[in-house]
Every structure is written in C-alpha cells, then in structure tokens.
C-alpha atoms as a PDB file:
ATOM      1  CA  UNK A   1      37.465 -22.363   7.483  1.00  0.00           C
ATOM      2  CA  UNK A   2      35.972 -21.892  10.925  1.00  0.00           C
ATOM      3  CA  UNK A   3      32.714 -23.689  11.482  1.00  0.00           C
ATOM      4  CA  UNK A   4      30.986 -20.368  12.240  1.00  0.00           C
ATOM      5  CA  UNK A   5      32.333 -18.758   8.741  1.00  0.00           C
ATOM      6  CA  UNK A   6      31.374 -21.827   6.724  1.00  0.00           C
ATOM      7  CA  UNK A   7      27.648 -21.432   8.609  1.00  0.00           C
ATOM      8  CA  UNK A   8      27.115 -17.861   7.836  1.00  0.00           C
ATOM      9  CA  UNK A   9      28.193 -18.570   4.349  1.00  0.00           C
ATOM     10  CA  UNK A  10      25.804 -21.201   4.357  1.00  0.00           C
ATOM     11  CA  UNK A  11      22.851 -19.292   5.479  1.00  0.00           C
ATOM     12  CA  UNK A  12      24.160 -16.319   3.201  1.00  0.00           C
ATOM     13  CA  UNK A  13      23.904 -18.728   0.211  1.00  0.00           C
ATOM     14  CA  UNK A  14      20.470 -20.322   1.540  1.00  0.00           C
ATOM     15  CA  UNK A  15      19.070 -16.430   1.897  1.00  0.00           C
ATOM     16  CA  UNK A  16      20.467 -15.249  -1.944  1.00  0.00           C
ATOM     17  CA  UNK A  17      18.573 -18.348  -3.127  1.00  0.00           C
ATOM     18  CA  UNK A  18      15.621 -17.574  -1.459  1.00  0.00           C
ATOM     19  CA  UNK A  19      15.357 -14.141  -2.350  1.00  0.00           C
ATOM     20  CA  UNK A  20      16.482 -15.013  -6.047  1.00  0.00           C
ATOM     21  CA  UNK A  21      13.125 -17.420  -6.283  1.00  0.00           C
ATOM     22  CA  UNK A  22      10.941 -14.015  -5.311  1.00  0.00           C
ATOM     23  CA  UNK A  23      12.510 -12.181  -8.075  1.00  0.00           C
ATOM     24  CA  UNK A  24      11.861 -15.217 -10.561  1.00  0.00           C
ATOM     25  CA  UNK A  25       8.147 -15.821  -8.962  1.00  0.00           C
ATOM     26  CA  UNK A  26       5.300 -14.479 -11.360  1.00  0.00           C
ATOM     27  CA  UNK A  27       4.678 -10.495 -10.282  1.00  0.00           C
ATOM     28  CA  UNK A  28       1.168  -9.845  -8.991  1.00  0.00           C
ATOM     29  CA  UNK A  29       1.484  -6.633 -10.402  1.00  0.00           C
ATOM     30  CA  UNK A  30       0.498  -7.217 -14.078  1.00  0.00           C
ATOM     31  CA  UNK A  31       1.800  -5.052 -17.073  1.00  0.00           C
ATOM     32  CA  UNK A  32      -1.047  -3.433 -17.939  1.00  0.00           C
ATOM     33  CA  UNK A  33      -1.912  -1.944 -21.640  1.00  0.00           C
ATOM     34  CA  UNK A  34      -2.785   1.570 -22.475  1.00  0.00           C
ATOM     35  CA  UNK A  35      -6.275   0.462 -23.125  1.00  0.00           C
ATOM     36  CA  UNK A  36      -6.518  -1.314 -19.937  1.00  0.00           C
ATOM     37  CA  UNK A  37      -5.385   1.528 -18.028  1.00  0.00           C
ATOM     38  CA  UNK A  38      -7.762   4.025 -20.190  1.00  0.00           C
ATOM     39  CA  UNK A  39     -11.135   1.337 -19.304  1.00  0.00           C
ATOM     40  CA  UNK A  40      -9.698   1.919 -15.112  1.00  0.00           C
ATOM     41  CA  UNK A  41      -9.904   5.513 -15.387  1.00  0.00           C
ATOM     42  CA  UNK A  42     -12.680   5.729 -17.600  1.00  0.00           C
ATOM     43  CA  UNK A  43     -14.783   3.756 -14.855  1.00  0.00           C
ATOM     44  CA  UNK A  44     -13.160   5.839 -11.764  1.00  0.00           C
ATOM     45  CA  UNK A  45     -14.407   8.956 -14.027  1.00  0.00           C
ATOM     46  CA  UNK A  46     -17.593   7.448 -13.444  1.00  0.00           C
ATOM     47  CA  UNK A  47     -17.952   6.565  -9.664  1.00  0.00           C
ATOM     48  CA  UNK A  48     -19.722   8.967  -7.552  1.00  0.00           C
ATOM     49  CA  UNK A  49     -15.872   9.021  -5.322  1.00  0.00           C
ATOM     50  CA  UNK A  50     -12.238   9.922  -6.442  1.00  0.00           C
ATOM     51  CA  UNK A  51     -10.535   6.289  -6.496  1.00  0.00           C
ATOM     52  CA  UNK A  52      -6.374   6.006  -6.829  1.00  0.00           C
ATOM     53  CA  UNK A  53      -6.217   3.517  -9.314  1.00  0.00           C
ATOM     54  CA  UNK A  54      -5.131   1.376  -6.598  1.00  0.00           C
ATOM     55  CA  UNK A  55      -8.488   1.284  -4.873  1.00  0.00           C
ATOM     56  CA  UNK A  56     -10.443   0.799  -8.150  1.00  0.00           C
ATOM     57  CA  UNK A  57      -8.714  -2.289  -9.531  1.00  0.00           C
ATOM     58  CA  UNK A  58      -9.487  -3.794  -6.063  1.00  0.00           C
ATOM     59  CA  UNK A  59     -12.820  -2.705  -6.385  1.00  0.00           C
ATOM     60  CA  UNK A  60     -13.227  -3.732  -9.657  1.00  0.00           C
ATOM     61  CA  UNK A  61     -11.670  -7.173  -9.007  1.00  0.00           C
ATOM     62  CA  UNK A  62     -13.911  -7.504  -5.858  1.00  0.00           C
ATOM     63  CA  UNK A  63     -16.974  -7.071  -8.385  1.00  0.00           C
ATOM     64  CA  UNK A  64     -15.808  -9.664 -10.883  1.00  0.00           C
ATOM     65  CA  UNK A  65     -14.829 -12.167  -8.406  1.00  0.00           C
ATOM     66  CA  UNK A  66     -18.850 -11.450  -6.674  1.00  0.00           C
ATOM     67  CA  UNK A  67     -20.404 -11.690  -9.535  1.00  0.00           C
ATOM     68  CA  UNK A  68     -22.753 -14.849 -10.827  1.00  0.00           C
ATOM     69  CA  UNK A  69     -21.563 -16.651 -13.412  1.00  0.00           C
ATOM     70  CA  UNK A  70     -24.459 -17.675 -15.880  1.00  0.00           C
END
C-alpha cells in the first residue's frame, strides 16, 4: 500500500472512531414523559408570551439553576 493510502485510511479509521464515541456519548436531549411534556406546556399556557417549547425548558432550567437552595 502507498504511504498516502495507508494515511487516509488511517485518518478515515481515526474519524469513524471519533464520530462513533458522539453517537455512544449520553444525548443532552432527554426522553421526556408525557407528563413532563404536559407540566412544559401547562406552564407556557401560563406565561404572559407564546414560548416554543424550546425556549421554555431553557427558561425553566435557567430558573432552577437561579434559584436558592434552602
């Protein structure tokens, strides 16, 4: 094999690997339950603002992460 073939294999390989470790990383994007997702919309119901869900689990995370812990 030329040097240059076995190096692109190489970094092929190296670049499968890497993207195989994403796949296998924890997602940041939870599964949430129906009564999760019900409690998110019930509290954008209640906001003075439409919210894309999007928005309001940021918002909502931003509140719980500001808040004081007793």
């Amino acid at each position: 094999m030329k040097e240059s073939t076995q190096a692109k294999i190489t970094a092929a390989v190296a670049a499968a690997g890497g993207m195989a470790q994403k796949a296998l990383a924890t997602s940041p994007n939870p599964e949430w339950t129906e009564y999760e997702m019900r409690s998110i919309d019930e509290w954008i119901a209640r906001q003075d603002v439409k919210l894309e869900r999007p928005e309001a689990i940021r918002r909502l995370v931003e509140l719980g992460l500001n808040s004081k812990t007793k």
